[in-house]
Protein backbone atom coordinates (compact mmCIF):
# COMPACT_ATOMS: atom_id res chain seq x y z
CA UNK A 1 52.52 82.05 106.29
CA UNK A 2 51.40 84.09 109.33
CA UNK A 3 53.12 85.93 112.07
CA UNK A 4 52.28 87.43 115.09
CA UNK A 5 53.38 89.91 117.94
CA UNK A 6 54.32 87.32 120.68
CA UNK A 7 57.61 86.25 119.01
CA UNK A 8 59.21 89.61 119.39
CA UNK A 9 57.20 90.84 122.33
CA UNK A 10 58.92 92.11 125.81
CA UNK A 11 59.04 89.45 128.10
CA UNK A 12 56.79 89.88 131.48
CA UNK A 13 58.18 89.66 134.57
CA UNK A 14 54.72 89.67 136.08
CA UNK A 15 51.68 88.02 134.33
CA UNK A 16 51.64 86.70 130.97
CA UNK A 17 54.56 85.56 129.50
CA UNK A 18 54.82 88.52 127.15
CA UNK A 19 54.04 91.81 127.15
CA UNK A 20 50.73 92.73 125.45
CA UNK A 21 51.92 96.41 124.46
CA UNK A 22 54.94 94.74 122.57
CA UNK A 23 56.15 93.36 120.02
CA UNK A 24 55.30 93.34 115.96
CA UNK A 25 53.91 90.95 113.72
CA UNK A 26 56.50 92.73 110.76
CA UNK A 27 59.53 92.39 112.79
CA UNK A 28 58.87 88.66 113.21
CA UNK A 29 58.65 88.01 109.95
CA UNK A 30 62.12 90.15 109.93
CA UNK A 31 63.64 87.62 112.03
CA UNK A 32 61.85 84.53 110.41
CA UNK A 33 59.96 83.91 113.53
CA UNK A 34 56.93 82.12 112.04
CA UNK A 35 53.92 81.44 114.10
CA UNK A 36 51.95 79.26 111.60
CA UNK A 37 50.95 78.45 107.90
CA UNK A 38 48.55 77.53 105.50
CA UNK A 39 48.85 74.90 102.48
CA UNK A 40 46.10 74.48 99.90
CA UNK A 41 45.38 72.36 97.30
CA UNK A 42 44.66 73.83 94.18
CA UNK A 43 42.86 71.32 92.28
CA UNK A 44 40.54 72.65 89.06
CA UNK A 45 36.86 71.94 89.65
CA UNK A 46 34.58 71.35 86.07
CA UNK A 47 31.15 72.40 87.38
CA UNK A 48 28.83 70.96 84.63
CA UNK A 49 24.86 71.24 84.18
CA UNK A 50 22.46 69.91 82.10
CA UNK A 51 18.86 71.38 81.49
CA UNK A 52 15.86 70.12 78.72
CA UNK A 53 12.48 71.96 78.79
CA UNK A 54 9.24 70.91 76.46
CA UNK A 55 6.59 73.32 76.14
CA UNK A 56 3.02 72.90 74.53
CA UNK A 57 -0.13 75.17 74.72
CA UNK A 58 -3.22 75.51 72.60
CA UNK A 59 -6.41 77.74 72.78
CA UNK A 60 -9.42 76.72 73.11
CA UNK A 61 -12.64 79.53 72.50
CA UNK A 62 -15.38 77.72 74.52
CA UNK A 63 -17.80 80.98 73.23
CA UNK A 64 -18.16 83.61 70.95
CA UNK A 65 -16.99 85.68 75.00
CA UNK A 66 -14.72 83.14 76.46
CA UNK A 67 -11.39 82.02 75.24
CA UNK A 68 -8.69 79.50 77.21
CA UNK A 69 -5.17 79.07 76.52
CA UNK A 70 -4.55 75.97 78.08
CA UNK A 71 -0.71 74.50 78.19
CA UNK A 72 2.28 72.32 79.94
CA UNK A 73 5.54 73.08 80.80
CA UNK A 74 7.79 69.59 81.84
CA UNK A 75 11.65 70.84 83.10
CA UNK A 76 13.90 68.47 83.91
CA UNK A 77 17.05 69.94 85.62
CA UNK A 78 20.06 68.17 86.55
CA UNK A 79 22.20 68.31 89.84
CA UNK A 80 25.30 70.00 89.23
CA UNK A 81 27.91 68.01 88.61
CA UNK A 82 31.35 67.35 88.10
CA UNK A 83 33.20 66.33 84.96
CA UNK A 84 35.66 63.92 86.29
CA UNK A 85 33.74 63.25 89.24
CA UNK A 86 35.87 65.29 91.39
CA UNK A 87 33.46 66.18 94.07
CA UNK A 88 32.06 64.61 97.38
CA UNK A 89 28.76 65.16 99.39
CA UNK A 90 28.57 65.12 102.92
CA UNK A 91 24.95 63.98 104.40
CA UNK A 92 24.53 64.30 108.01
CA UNK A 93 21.61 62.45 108.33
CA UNK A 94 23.39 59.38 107.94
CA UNK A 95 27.26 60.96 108.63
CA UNK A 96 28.46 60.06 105.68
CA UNK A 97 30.88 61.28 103.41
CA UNK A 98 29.97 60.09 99.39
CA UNK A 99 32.59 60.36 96.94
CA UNK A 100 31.41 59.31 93.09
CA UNK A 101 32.05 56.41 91.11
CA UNK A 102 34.94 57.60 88.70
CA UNK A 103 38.52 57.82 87.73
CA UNK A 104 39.36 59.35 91.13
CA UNK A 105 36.90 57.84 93.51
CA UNK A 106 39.87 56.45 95.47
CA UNK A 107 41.62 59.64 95.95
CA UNK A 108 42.94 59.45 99.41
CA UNK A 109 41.50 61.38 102.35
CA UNK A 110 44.20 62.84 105.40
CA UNK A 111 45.68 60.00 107.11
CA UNK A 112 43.38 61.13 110.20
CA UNK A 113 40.35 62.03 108.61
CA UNK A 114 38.31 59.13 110.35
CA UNK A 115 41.16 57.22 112.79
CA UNK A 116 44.27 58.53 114.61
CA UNK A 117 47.55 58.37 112.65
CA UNK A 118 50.74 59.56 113.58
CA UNK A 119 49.85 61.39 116.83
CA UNK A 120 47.05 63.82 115.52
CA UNK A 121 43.78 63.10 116.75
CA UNK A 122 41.05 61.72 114.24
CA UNK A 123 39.26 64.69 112.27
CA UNK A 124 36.13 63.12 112.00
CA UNK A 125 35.94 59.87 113.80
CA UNK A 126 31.81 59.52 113.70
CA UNK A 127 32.03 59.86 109.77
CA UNK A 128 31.53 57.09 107.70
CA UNK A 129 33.22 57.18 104.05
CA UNK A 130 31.29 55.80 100.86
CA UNK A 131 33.37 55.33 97.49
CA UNK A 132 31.85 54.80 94.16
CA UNK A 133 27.96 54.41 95.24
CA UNK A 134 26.76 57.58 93.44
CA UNK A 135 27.44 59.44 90.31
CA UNK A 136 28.93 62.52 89.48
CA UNK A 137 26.16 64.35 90.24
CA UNK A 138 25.97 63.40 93.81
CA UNK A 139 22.33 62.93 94.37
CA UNK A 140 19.16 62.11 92.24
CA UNK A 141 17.80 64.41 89.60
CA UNK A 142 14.27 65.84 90.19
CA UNK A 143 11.99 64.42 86.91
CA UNK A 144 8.77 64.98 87.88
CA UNK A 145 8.40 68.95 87.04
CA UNK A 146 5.61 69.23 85.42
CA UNK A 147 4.33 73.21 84.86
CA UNK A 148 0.28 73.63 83.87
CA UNK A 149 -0.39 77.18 82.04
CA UNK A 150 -3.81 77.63 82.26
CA UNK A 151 -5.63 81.37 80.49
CA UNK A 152 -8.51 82.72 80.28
CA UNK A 153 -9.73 86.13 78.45
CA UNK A 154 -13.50 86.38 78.90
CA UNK A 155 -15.70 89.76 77.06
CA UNK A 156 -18.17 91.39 79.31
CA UNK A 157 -18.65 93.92 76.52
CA UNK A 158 -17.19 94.96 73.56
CA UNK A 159 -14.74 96.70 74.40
CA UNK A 160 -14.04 95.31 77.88
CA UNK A 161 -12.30 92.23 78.40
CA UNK A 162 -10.81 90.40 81.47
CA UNK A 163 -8.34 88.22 81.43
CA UNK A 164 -6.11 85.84 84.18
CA UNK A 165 -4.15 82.66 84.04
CA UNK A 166 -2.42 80.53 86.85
CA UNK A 167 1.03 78.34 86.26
CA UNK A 168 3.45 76.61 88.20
CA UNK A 169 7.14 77.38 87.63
CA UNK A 170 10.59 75.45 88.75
CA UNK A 171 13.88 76.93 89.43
CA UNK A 172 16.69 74.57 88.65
CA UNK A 173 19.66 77.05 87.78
CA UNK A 174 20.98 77.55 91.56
CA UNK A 175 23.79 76.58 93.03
CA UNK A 176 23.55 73.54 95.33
CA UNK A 177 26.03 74.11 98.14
CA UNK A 178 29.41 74.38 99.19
CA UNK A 179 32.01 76.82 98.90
CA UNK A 180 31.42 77.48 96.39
CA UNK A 181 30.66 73.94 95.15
CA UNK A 182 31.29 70.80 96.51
CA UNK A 183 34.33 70.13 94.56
CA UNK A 184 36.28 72.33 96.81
CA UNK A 185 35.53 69.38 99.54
CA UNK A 186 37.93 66.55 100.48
CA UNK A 187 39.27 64.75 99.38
CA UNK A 188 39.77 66.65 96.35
CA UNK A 189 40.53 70.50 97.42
CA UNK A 190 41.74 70.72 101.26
CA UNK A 191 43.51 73.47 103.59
CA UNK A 192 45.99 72.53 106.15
CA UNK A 193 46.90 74.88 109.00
CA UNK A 194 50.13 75.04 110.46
CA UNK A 195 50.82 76.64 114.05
CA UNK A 196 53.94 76.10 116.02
CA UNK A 197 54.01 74.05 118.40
CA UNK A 198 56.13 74.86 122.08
CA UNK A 199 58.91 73.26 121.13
CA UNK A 200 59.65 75.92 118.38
CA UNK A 201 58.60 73.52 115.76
CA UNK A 202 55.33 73.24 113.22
CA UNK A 203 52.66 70.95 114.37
CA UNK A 204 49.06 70.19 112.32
CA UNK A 205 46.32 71.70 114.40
CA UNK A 206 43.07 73.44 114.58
CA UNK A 207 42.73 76.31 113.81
CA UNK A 208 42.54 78.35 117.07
CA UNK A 209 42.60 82.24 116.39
CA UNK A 210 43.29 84.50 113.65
CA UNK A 211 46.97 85.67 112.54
CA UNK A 212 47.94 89.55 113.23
CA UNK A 213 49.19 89.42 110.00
CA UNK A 214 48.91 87.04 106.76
CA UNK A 215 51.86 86.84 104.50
């Protein structure tokens, strides 16, 4: 819950309603004047990620002066997923929300996320919603990571040698979006904000400005 100064500001006989010099977000909270809340969900997320690497190499001495270590690296990384399938993607080259095929892949999304519904305005009317089309991973994994290693060490005397190689690496260990994954996105984890309305009464809107003070 939030408050703010307006509630127990000075009225204004000229200008704004209330006084700007008045008032205290503490006292309204005193009184129970609320402005506006917040209700999250608090639904466990259970990140998972898989990983396999083969590695083989051998050397090769070409002459008595020139050696090469010669090798391949093949990583195969998955996306990161989630164990019950608890997580959604958003693509917005198509606008459109994918939620995986699984035990909760018809969890249901607010009542206005794509349509009207009593009296709020849709969220998100130019989304699209697609259940059950993709894993729990989301989106495809990457198998073609293939890593040369390629040495050499080559004597221009006897006690000088130079040596240089050349490889290409992968990372596959970051995170892939979201806050900070995409299980906190509906429908699983969501935030509603709360502000009152004129009337005195709480109303589900957007959020406009930030409280004076969070309780």
């Amino acid at each position: 819950m939030f408050f703010r100064t307006n509630e127990t500001a000075f009225p204004s006989l000229t200008g704004p309603l209330t006084n700007a010099n008045t008032g205290d977000p503490v006292a309204s909270f005193l009184l129970g004047s609320l402005y506006g809340g917040q209700i999250s969900t608090t639904n466990f997320i259970s990140s998972t990620k898989k990983a396999y690497a083969f590695y083989a190499q051998d050397d090769w001495k070409v002459t008595s002066k020139l050696t090469l270590n010669i090798g391949l690296r093949y990583e195969l990384f998955s996306p990161i997923g989630e164990r019950f399938a608890r997580q959604s993607n958003f693509v917005l080259q198509d606008l459109t929300l994918y939620i995986p095929a699984g035990p909760n892949q018809d969890a249901p999304l607010p009542v206005n996320f794509s349509q009207p519904a009593g009296g709020f305005k849709a969220l998100f009317p130019q989304v699209k919603v697609d259940r059950g089309s993709v894993d729990q991973y989301l989106i495809p994994w990457d198998k073609v990571d293939f890593g040369p290693r390629v040495g050499f060490a080559y004597a221009i005397r006897q006690k000088t040698v130079v040596r240089g190689a050349y490889g290409i690496f992968y990372g596959g260990e970051e995170n892939q979006g979201g806050n900070p994954n995409r299980g906190e996105s509906a429908p699983f984890n969501s935030t509603r904000m709360f502000f009152a309305a004129s009337s005195g009464s709480l109303s589900l809107t957007a959020l406009e400005r930030i409280p004076s003070i969070w309780i």
